[in-house]
C-alpha atoms as a PDB file:
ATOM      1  CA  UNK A   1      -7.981 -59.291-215.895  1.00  0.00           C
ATOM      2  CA  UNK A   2      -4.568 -61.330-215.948  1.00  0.00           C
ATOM      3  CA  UNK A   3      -4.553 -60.188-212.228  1.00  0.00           C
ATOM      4  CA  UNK A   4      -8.269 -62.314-211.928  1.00  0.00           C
ATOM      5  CA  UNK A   5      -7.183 -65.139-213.737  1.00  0.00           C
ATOM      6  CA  UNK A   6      -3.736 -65.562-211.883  1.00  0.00           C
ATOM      7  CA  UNK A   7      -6.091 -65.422-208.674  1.00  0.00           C
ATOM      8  CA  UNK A   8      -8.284 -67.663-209.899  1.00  0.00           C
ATOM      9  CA  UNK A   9      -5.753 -70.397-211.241  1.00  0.00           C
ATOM     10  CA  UNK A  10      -3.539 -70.248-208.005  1.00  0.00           C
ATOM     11  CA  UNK A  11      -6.799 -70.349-205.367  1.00  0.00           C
ATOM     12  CA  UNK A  12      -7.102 -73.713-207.595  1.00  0.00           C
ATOM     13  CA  UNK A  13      -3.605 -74.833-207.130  1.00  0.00           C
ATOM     14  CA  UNK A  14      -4.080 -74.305-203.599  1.00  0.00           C
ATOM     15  CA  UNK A  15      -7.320 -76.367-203.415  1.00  0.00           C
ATOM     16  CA  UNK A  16      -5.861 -79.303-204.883  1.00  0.00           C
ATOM     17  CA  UNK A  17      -2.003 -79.168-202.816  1.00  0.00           C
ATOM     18  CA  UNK A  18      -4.529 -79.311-199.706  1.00  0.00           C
ATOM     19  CA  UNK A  19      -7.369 -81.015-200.504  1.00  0.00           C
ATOM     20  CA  UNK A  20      -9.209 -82.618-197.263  1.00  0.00           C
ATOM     21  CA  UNK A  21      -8.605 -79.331-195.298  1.00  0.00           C
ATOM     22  CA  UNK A  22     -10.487 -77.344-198.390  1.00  0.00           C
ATOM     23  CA  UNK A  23     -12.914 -80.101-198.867  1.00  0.00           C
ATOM     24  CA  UNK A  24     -13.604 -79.819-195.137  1.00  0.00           C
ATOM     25  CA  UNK A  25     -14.072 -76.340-195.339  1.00  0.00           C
ATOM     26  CA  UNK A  26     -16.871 -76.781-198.184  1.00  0.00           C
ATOM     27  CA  UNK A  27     -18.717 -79.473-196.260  1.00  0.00           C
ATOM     28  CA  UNK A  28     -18.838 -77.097-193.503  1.00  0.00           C
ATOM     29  CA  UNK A  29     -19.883 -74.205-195.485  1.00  0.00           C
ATOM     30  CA  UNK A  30     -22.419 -76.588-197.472  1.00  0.00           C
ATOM     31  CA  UNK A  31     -23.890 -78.074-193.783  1.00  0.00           C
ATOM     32  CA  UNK A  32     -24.044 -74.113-192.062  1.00  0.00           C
ATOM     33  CA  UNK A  33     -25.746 -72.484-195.112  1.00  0.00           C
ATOM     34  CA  UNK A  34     -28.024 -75.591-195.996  1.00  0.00           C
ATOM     35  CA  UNK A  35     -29.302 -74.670-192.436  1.00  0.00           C
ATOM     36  CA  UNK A  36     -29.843 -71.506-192.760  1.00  0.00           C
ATOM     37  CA  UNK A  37     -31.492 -71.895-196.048  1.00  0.00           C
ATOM     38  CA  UNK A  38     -34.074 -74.428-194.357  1.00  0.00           C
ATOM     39  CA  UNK A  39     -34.366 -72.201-191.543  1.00  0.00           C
ATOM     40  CA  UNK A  40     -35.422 -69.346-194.338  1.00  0.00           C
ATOM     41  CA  UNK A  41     -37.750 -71.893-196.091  1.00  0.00           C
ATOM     42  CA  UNK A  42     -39.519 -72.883-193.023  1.00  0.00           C
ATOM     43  CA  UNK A  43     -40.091 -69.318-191.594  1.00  0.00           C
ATOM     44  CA  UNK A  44     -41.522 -68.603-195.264  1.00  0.00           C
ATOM     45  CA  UNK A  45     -44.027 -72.069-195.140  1.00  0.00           C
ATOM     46  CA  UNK A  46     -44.825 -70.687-191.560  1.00  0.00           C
ATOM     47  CA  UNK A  47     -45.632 -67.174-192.310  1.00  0.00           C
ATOM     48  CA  UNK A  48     -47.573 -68.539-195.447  1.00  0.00           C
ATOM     49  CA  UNK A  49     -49.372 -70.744-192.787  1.00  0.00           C
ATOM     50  CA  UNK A  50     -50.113 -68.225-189.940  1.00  0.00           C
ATOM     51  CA  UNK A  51     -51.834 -66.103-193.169  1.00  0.00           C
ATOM     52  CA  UNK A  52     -53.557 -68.823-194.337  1.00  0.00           C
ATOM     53  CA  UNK A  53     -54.993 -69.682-190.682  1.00  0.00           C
ATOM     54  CA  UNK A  54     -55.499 -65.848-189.854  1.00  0.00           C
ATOM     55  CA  UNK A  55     -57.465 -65.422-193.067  1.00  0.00           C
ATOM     56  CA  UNK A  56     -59.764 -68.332-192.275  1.00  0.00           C
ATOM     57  CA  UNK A  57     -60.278 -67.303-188.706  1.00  0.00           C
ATOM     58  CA  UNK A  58     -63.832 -65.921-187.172  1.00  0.00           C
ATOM     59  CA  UNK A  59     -66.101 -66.421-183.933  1.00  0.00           C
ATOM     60  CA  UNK A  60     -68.665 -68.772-183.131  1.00  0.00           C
ATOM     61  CA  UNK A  61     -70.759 -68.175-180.397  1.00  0.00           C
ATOM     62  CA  UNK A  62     -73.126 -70.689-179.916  1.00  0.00           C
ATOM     63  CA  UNK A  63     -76.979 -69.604-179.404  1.00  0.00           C
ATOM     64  CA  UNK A  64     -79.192 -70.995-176.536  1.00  0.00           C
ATOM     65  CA  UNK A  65     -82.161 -72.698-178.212  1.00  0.00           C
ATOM     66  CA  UNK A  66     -84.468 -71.030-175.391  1.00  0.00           C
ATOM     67  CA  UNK A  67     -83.151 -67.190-175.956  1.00  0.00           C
ATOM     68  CA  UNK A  68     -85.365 -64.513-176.204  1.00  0.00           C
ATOM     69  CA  UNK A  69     -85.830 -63.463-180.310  1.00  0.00           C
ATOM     70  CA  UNK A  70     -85.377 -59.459-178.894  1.00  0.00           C
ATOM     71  CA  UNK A  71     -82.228 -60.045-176.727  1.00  0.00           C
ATOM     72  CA  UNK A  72     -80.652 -62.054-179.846  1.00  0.00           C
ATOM     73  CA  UNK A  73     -81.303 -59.432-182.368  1.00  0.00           C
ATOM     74  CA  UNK A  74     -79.946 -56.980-179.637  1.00  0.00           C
ATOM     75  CA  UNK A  75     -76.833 -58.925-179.359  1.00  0.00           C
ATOM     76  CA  UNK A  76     -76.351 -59.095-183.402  1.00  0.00           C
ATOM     77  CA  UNK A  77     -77.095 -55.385-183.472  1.00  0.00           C
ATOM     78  CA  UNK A  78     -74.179 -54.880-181.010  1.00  0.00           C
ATOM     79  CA  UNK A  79     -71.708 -57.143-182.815  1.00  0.00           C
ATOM     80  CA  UNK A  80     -72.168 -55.495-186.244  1.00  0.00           C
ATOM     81  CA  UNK A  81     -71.073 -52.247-184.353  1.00  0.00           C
ATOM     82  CA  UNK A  82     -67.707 -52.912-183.379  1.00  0.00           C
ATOM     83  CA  UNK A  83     -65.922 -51.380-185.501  1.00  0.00           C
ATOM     84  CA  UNK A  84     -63.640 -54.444-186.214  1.00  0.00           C
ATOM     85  CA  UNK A  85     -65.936 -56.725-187.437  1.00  0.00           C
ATOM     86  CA  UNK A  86     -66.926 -57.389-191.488  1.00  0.00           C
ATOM     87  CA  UNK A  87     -69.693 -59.128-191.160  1.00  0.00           C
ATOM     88  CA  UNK A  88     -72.387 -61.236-188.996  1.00  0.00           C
ATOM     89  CA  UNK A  89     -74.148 -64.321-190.155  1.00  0.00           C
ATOM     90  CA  UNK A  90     -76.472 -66.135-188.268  1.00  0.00           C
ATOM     91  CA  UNK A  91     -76.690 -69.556-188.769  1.00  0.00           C
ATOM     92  CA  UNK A  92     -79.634 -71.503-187.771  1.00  0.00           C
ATOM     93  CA  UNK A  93     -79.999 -74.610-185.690  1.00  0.00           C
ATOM     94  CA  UNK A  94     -81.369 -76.604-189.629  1.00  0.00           C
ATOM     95  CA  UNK A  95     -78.304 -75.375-191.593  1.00  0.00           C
ATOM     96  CA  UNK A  96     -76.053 -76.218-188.752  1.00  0.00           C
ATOM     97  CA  UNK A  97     -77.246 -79.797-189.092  1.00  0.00           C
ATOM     98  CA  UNK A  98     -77.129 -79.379-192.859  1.00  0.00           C
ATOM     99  CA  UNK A  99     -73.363 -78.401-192.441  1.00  0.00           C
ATOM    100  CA  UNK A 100     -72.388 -81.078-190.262  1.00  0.00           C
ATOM    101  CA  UNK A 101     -73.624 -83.559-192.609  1.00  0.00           C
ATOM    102  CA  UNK A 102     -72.011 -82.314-195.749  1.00  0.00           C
ATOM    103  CA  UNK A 103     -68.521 -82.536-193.822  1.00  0.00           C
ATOM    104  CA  UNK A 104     -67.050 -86.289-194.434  1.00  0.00           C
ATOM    105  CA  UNK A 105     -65.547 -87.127-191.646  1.00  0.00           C
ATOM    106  CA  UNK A 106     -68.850 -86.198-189.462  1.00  0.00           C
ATOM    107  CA  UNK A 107     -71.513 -87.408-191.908  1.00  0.00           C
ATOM    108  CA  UNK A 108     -71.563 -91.188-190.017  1.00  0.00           C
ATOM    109  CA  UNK A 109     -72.297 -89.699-187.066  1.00  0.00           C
ATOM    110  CA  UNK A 110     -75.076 -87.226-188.579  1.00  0.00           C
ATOM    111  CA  UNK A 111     -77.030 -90.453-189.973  1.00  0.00           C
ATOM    112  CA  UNK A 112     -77.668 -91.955-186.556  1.00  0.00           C
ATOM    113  CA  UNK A 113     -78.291 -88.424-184.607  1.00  0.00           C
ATOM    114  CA  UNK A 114     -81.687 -88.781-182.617  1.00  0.00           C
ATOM    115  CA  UNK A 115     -83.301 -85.198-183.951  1.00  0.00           C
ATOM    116  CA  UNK A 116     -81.110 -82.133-184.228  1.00  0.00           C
ATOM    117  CA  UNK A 117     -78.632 -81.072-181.179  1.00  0.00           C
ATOM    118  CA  UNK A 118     -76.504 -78.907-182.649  1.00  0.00           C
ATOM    119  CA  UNK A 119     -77.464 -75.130-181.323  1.00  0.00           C
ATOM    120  CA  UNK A 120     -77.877 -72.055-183.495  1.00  0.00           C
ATOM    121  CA  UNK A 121     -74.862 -69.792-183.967  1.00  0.00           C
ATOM    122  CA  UNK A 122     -73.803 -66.860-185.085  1.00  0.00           C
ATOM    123  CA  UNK A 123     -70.466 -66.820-186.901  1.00  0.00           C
ATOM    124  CA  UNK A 124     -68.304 -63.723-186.847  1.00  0.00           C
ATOM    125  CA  UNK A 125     -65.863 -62.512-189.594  1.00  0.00           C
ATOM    126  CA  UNK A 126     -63.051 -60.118-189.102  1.00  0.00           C
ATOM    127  CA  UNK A 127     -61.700 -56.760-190.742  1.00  0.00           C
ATOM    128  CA  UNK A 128     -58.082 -57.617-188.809  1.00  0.00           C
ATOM    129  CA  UNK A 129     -57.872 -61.436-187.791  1.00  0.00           C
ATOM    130  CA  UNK A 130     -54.755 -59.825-185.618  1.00  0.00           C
ATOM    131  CA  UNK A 131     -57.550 -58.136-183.619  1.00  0.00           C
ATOM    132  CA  UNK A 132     -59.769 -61.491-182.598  1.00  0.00           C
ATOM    133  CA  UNK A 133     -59.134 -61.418-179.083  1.00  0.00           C
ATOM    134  CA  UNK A 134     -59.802 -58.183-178.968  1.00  0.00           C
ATOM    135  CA  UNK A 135     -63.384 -58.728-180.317  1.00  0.00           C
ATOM    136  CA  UNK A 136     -64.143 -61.939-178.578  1.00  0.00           C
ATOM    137  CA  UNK A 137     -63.101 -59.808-175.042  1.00  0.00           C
ATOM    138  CA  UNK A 138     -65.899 -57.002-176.504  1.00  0.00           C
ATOM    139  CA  UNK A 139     -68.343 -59.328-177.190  1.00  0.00           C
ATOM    140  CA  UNK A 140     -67.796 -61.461-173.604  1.00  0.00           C
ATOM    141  CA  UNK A 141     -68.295 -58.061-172.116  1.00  0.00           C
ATOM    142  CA  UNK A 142     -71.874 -57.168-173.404  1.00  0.00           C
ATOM    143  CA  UNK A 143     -74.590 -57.732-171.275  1.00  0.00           C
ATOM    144  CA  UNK A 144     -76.728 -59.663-173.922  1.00  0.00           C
ATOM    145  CA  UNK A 145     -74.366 -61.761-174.218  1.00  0.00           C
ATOM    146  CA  UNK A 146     -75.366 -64.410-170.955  1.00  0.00           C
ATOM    147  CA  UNK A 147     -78.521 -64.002-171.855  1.00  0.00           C
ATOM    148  CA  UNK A 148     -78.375 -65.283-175.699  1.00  0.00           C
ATOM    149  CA  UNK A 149     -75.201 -68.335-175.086  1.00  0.00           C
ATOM    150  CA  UNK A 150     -75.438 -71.665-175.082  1.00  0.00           C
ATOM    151  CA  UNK A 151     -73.914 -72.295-171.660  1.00  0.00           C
ATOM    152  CA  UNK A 152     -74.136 -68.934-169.617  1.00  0.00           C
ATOM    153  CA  UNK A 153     -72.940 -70.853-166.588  1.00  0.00           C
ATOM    154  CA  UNK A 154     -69.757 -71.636-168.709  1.00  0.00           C
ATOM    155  CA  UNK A 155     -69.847 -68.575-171.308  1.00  0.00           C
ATOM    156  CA  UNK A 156     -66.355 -69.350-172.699  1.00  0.00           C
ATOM    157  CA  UNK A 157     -67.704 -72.820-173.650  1.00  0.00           C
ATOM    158  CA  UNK A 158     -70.128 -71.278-176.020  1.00  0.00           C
ATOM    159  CA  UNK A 159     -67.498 -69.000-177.939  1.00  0.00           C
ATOM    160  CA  UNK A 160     -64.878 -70.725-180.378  1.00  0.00           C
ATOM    161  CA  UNK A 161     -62.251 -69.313-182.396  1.00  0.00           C
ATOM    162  CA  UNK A 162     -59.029 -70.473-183.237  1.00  0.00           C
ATOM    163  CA  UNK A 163     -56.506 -67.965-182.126  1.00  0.00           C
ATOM    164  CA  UNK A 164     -54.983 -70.514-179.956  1.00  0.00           C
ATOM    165  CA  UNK A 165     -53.950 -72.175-183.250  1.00  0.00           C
ATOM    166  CA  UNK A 166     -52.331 -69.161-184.366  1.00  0.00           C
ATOM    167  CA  UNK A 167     -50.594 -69.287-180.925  1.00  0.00           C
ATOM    168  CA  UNK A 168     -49.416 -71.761-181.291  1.00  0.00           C
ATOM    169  CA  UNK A 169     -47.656 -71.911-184.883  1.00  0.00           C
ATOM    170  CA  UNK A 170     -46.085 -68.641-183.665  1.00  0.00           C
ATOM    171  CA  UNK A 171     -44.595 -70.493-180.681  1.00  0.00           C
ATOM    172  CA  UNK A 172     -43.394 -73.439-183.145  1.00  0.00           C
ATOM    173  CA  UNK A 173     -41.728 -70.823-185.086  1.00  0.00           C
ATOM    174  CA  UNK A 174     -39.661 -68.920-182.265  1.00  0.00           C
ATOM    175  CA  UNK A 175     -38.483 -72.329-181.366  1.00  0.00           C
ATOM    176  CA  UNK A 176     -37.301 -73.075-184.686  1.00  0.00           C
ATOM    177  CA  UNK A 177     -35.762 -70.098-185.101  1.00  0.00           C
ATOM    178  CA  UNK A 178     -33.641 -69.925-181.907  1.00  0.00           C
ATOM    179  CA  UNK A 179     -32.476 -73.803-182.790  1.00  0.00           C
ATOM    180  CA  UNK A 180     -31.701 -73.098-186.154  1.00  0.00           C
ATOM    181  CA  UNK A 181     -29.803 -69.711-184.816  1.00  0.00           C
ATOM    182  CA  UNK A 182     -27.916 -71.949-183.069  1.00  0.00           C
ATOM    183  CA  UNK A 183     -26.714 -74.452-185.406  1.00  0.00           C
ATOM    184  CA  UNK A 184     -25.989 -71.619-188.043  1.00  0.00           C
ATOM    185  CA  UNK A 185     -23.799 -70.014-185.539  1.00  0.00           C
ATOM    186  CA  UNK A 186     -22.240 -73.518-184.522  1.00  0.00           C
ATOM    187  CA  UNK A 187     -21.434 -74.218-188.076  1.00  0.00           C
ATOM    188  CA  UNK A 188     -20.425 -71.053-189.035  1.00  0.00           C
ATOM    189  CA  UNK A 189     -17.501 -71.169-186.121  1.00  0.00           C
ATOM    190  CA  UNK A 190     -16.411 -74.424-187.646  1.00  0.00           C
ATOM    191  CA  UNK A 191     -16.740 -73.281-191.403  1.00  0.00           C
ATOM    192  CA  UNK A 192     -14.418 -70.112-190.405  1.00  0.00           C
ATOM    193  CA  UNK A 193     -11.929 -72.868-188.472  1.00  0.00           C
ATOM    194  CA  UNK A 194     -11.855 -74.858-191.266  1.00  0.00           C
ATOM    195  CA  UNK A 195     -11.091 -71.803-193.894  1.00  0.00           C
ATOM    196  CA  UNK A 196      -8.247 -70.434-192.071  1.00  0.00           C
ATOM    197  CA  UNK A 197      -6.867 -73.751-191.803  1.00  0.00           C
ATOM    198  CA  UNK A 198      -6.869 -73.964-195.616  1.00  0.00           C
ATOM    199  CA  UNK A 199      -5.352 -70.318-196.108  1.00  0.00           C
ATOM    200  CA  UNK A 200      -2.687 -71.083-193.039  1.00  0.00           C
ATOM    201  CA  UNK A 201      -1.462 -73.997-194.944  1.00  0.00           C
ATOM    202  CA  UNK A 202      -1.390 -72.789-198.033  1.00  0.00           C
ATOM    203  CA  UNK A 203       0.211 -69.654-197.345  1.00  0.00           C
ATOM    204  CA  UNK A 204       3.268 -71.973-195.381  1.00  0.00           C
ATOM    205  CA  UNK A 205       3.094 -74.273-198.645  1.00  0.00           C
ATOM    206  CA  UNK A 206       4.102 -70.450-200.787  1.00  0.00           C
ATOM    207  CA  UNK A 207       6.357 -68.577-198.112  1.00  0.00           C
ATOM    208  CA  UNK A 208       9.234 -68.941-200.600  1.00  0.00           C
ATOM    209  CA  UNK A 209       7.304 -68.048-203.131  1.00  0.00           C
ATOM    210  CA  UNK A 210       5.793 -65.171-200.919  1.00  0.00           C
ATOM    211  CA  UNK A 211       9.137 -63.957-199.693  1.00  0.00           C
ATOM    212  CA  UNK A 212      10.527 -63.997-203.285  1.00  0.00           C
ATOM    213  CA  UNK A 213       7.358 -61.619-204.697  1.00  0.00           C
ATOM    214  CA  UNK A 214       8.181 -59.259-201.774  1.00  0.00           C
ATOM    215  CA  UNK A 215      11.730 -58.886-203.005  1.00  0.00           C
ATOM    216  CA  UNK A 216      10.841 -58.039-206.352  1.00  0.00           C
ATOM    217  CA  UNK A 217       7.645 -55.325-205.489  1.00  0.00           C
ATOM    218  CA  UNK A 218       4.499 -57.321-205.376  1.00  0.00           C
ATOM    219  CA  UNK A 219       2.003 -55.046-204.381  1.00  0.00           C
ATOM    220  CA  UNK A 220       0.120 -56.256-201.072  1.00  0.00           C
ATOM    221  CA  UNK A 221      -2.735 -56.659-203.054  1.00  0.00           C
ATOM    222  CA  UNK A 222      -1.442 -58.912-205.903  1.00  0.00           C
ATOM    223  CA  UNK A 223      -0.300 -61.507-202.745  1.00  0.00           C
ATOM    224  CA  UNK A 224      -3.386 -61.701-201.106  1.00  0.00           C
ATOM    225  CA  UNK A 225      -5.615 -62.014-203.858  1.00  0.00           C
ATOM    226  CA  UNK A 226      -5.007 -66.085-204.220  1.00  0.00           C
ATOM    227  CA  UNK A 227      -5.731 -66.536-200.747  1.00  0.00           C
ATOM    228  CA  UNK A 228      -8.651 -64.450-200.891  1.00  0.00           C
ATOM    229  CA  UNK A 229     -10.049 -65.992-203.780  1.00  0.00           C
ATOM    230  CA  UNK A 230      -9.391 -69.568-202.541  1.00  0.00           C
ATOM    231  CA  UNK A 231     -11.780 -68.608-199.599  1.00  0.00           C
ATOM    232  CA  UNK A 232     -14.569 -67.182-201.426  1.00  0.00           C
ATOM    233  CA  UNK A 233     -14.009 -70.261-204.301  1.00  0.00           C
ATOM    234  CA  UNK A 234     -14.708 -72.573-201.712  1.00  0.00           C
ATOM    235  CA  UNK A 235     -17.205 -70.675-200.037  1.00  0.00           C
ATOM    236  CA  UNK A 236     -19.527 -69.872-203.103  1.00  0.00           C
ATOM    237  CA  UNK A 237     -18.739 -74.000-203.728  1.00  0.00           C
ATOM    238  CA  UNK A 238     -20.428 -74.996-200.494  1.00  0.00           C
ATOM    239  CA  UNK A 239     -23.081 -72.109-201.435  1.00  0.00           C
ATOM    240  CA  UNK A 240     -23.987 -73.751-204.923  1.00  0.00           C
ATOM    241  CA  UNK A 241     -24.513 -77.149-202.960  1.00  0.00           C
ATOM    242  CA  UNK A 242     -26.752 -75.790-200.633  1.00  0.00           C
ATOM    243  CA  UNK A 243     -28.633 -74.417-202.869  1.00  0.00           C
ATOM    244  CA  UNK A 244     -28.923 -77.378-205.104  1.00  0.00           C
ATOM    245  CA  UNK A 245     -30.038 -79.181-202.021  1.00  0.00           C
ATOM    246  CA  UNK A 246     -32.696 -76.938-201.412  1.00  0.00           C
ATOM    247  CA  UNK A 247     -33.994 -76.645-204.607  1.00  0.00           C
ATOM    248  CA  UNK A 248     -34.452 -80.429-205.010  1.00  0.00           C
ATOM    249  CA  UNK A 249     -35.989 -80.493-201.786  1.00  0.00           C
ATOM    250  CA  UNK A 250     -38.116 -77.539-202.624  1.00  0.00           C
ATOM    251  CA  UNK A 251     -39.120 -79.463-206.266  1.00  0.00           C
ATOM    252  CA  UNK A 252     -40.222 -82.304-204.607  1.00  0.00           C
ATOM    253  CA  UNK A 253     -42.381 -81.006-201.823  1.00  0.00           C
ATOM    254  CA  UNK A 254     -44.212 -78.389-204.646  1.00  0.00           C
ATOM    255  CA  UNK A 255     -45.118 -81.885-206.906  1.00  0.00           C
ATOM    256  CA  UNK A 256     -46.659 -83.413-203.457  1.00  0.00           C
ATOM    257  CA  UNK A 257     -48.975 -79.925-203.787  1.00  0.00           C
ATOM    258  CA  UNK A 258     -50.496 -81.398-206.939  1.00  0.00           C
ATOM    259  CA  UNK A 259     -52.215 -84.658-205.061  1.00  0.00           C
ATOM    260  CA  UNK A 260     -52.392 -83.028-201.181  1.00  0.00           C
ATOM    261  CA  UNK A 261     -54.792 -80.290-201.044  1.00  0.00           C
ATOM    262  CA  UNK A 262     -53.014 -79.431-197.596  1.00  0.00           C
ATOM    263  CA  UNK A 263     -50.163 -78.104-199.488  1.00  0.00           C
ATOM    264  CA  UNK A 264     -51.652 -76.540-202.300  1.00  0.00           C
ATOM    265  CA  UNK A 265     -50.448 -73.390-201.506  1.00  0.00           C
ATOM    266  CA  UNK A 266     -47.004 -73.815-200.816  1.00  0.00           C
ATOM    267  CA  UNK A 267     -45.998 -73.186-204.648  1.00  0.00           C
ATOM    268  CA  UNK A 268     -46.830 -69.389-203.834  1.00  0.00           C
ATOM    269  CA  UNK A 269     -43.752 -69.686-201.941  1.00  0.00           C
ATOM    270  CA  UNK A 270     -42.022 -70.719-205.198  1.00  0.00           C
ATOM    271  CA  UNK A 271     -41.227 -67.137-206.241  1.00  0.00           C
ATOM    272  CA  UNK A 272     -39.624 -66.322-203.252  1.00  0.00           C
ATOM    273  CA  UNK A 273     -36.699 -68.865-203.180  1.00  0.00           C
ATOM    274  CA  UNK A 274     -34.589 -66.760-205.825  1.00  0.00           C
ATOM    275  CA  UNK A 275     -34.248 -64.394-203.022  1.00  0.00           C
ATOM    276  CA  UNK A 276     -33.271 -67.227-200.299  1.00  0.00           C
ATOM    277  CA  UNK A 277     -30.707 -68.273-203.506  1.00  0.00           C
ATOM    278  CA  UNK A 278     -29.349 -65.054-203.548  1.00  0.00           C
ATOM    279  CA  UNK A 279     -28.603 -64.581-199.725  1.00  0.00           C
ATOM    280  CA  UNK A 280     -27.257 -67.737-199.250  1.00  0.00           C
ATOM    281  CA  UNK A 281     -24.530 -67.092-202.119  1.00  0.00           C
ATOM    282  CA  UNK A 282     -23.856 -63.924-200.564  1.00  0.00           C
ATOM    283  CA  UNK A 283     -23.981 -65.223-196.725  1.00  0.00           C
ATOM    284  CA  UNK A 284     -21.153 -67.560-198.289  1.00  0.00           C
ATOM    285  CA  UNK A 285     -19.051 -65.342-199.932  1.00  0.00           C
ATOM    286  CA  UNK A 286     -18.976 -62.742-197.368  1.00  0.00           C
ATOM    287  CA  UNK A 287     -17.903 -66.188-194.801  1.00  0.00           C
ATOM    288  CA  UNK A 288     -15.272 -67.610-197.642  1.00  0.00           C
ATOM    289  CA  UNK A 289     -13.761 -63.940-197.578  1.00  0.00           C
ATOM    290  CA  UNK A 290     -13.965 -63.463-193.294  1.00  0.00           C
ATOM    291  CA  UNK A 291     -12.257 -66.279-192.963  1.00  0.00           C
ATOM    292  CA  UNK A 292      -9.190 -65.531-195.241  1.00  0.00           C
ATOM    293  CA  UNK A 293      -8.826 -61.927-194.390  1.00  0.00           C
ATOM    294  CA  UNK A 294      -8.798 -63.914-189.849  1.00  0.00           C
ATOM    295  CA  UNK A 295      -6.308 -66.440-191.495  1.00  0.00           C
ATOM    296  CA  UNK A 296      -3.834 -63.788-193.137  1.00  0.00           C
ATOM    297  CA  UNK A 297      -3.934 -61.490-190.628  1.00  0.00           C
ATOM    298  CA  UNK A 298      -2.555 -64.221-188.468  1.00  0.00           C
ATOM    299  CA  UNK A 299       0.285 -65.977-190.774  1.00  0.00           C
ATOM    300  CA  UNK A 300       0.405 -63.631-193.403  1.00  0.00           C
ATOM    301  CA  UNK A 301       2.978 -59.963-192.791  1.00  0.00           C
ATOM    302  CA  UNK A 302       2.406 -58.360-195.896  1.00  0.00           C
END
């Protein structure tokens, strides 16, 4: 314990002979995990996102007002058979107008429509939104299927689903993550420069003082533990600032949630930052301690 508190009260000492190199070294830390806990936070709003979307997705495909009663049942008595859909509902060409005039930002339009163009449809919900292609491919491939579309010349006109949405949020987040990789890894560099910097001058500041606990026994241990706590100090320093960072940031996005309906369920997210909290203390401590174990192997022949 007098061991801990020697550590702690010399990694302190050290901090303060050498200030701007160890406040460097905590701005960098701060900067490299502050990235990678936004990086964590986004990949958690995006996943939440892709969910959200995935849950919400199903299959239009639009009716032709001149198809055959018999070939449409047909075609509904196919779809409920693959196995990967949950259910079928057929929605006529009435409560397709009805629809479009309950929605806001189409009723304008609805009020000056001359009678009713929308077509019938039927709309198609999934057991595994993962498998929609999959199902919009099967359904394509039926023979009813030209025979009961909108726009047989132009089938894929008369089928709508949004896996090109999920598409493309997928695509947003591989390009976030490999830009994100790449600043953490750029900042980490720097953060690890910056540490053994700080060690390498303060183990030159104590080399008499070094020298003199070698004569006397100091165990290898007992030397290097103020150097290796004045890494991690500094480390779990810039660690606490990123996460303070976060959480404000976090805290004021979740009270936009209560007046955007957009965002109203980001706060499920909420319970997960405790474990982006956690990982960013530990990413810095286990940087804080790399870098003094680089910068003693280097200066320090114990």
């Amino acid at each position: 314990m007098r061991s801990f508190a020697y550590f702690i009260r010399e990694a302190l000492g050290n901090s303060k002979k050498n200030f701007s190199t160890a406040l460097g070294a905590i701005v960098t830390i701060f900067l490299s995990l502050l990235v990678i806990g936004v990086f964590m936070v986004l990949s958690l709003i995006i996943n939440q996102l892709v969910e959200e979307v995935e849950s919400n997705l199903s299959i239009e495909v639009f009716l032709n007002d001149n198809a055959l009663e018999s070939d449409v049942s047909t075609f509904e008595d196919y779809v409920n058979s693959l196995p990967e859909v949950s259910q079928v509902v057929y929605v006529s060409k009435e409560e397709a107008l009805e629809i479009f005039k309950e929605q806001s930002s189409t009723a304008a339009i609805a009020e000056v429509l001359d009678g009713n163009p929308l077509p019938a449809k039927f709309q198609i919900s999934l057991n595994d939104p993962e498998k929609i292609q999959q199902v919009v491919d099967a359904v394509k491939a039926t023979d009813t299927f030209l025979l009961v579309v909108e726009n047989p010349e132009s089938p894929e006109q008369s089928v709508k689903y949004g896996q090109s949405i999920v598409d493309k949020l997928i695509q947003v987040a591989r390009i976030i993550r490999i830009v994100c990789l790449g600043l953490v890894l750029l900042l980490v560099f720097v953060a690890l420069i910056f540490i053994n910097n700080t060690i390498r001058l303060a183990i030159l500041a104590r080399r008499k003082e070094i020298a003199i606990m070698r004569l006397v026994g100091a165990s290898n241990g007992f030397i290097r533990g103020p150097f290796l706590m004045e890494g991690a100090l500094q480390a779990l320093v810039g660690a606490g600032l990123a996460i303070g960072a976060i959480s404000l940031a976090a805290n004021y996005l979740f009270k936009q949630t209560q007046t955007d309906n957009m965002l109203a369920w980001l706060p499920d997210i909420a319970s997960l930052l405790w474990i982006i909290y956690l990982a960013l203390l530990a990413i810095g401590f286990i940087i804080g301690l790399f870098g003094s174990f680089w910068a003693m192997r280097r200066y320090l022949k114990v």
